[in-house]
Protein backbone atom coordinates (compact mmCIF):
# COMPACT_ATOMS: atom_id res chain seq x y z
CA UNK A 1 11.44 -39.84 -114.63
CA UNK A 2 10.08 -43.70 -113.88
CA UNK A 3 8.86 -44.81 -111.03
CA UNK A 4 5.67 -45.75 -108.92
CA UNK A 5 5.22 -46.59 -105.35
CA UNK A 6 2.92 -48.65 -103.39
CA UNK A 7 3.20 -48.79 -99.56
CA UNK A 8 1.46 -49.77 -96.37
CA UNK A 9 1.60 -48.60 -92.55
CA UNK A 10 -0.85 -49.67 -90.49
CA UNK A 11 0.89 -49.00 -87.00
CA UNK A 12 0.02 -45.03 -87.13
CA UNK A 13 -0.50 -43.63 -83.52
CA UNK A 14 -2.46 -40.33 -83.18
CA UNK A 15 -0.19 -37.38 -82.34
CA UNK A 16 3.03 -39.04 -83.40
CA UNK A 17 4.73 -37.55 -86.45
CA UNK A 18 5.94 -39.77 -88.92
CA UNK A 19 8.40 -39.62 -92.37
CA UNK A 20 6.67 -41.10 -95.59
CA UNK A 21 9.50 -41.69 -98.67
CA UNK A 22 7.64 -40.59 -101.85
CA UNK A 23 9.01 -42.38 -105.10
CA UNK A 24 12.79 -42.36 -105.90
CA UNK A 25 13.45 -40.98 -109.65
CA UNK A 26 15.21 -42.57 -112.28
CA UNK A 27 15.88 -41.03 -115.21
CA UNK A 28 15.27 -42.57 -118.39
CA UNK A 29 16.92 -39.90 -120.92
CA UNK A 30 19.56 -39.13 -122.57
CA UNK A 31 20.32 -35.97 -120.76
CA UNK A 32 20.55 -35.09 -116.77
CA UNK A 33 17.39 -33.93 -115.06
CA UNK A 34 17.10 -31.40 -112.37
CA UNK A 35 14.67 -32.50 -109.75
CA UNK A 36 13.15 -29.01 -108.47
CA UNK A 37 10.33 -29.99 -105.81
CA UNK A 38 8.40 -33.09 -105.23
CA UNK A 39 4.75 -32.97 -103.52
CA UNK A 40 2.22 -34.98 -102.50
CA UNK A 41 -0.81 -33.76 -104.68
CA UNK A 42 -3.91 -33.04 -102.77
CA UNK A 43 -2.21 -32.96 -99.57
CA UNK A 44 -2.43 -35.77 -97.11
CA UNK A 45 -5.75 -37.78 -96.25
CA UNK A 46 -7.88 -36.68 -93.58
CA UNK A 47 -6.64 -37.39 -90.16
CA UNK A 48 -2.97 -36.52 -91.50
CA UNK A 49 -1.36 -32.71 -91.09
CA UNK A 50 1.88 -32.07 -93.55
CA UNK A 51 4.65 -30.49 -91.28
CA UNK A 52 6.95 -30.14 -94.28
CA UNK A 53 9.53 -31.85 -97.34
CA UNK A 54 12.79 -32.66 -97.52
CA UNK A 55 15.32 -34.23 -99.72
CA UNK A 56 17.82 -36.50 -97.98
CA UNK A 57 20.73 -38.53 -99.78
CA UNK A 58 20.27 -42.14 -100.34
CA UNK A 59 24.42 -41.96 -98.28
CA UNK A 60 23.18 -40.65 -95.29
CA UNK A 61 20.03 -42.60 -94.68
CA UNK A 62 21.91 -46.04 -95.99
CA UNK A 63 19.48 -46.35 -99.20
CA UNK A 64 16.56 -45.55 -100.30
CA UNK A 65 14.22 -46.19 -97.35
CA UNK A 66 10.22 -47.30 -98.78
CA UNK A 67 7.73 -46.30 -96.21
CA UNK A 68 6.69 -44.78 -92.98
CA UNK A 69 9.40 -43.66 -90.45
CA UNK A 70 8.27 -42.53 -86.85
CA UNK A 71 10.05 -39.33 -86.51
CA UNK A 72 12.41 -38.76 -83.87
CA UNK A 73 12.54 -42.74 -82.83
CA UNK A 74 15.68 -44.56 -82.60
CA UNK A 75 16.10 -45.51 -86.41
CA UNK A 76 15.34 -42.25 -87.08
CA UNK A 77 18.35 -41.14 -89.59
CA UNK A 78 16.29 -38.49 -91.19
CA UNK A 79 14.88 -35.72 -88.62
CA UNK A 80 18.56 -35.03 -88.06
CA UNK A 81 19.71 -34.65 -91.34
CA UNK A 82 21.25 -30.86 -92.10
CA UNK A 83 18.75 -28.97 -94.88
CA UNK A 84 21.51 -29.83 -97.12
CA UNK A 85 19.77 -28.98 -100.45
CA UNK A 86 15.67 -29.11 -102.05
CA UNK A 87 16.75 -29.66 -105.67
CA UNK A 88 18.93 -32.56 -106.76
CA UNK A 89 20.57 -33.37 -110.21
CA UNK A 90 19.84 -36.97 -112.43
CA UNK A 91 22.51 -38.24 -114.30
CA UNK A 92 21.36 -39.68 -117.81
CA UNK A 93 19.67 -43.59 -116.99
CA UNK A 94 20.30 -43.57 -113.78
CA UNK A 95 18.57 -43.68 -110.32
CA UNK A 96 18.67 -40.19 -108.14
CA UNK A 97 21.22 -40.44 -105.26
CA UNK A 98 18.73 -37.91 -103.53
CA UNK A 99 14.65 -38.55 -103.12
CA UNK A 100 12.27 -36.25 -100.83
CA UNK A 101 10.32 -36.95 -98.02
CA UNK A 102 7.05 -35.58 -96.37
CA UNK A 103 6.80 -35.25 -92.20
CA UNK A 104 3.62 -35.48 -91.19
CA UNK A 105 1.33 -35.72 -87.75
CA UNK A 106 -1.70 -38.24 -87.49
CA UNK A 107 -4.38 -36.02 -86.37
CA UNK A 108 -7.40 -38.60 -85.89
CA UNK A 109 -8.47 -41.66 -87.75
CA UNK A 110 -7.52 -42.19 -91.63
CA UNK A 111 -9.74 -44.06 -93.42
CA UNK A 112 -8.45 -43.01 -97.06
CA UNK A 113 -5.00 -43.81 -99.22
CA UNK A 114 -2.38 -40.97 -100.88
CA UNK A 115 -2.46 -41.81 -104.46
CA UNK A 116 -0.39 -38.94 -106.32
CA UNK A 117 2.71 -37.46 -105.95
CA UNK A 118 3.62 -34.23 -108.12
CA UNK A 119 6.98 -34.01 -109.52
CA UNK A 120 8.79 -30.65 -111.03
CA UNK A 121 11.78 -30.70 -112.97
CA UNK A 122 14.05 -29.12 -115.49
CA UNK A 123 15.81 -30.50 -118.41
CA UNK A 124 18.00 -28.01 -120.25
CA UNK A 125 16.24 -24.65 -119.97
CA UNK A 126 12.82 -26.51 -120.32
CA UNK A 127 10.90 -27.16 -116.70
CA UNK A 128 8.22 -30.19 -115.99
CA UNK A 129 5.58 -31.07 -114.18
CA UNK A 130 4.82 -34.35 -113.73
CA UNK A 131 2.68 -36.82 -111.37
CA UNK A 132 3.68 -40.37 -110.54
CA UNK A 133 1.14 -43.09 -108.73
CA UNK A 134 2.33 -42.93 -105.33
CA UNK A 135 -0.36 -45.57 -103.34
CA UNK A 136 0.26 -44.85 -99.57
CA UNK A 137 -2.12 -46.90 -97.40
CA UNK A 138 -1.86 -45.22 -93.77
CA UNK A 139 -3.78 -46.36 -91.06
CA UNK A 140 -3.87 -46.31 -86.81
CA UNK A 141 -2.84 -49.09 -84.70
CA UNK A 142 -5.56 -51.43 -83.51
């Protein structure tokens, strides 16, 4: 697995739930990977309440989509999306057609950034852990 994310919202809105893409895999060996779960380690920052993960196809949401989605607004094309599947398989040096994403409601002011994001996975009969640099700067609207 390679890959790192940096990403900024700054148009948050206290009780509006948003979607926040976490890093899409690619993987880098010689062999497929089986993406298990992917987290955001430590949880959100203060002022932000996880509601829950899902994995969504890069086919049904046109892409993979970097960023901050308000949930349930008109571009919304994930909060619709069937609970089609939470692990995903990696063909060898490629890019995952899947990658997950965490719903979450601002609760009150943010004044810190995500940095982590935990990745599991399983490679023959072997399983992973691993944690990419996911840099999410989330802030209200002024």
């Amino acid at each position: 697995m390679a890959s790192q994310m940096e990403a900024g919202s700054d148009g948050l809105r206290i009780g509006k739930e948003y979607w926040l893409s976490l890093p899409q895999v690619t993987n880098l060996s010689e062999e497929p990977v089986r993406v298990l779960k992917a987290r955001i380690v430590g949880g959100l920052p203060h002022g932000l309440k996880v509601i829950g993960y899902k994995a969504v196809s890069t086919k049904d949401t046109n892409g993979y989509g970097i960023g901050v989605l308000e949930a349930k607004s008109p571009g919304d094309d994930v909060t619709g999306l069937p609970e089609r599947t939470a692990t995903f398989t990696v063909k060898s040096h490629k890019p995952a057609d899947w990658y997950h994403m965490v719903r979450f409601k601002v609760t009150g002011p943010v004044t810190e950034d995500t940095s982590l994001c935990r990745f599991w996975y399983q490679q023959g009969s072997v399983k992973y852990r691993q944690d990419l640099r996911c840099v999410n700067q989330l802030r209200l609207a002024k």
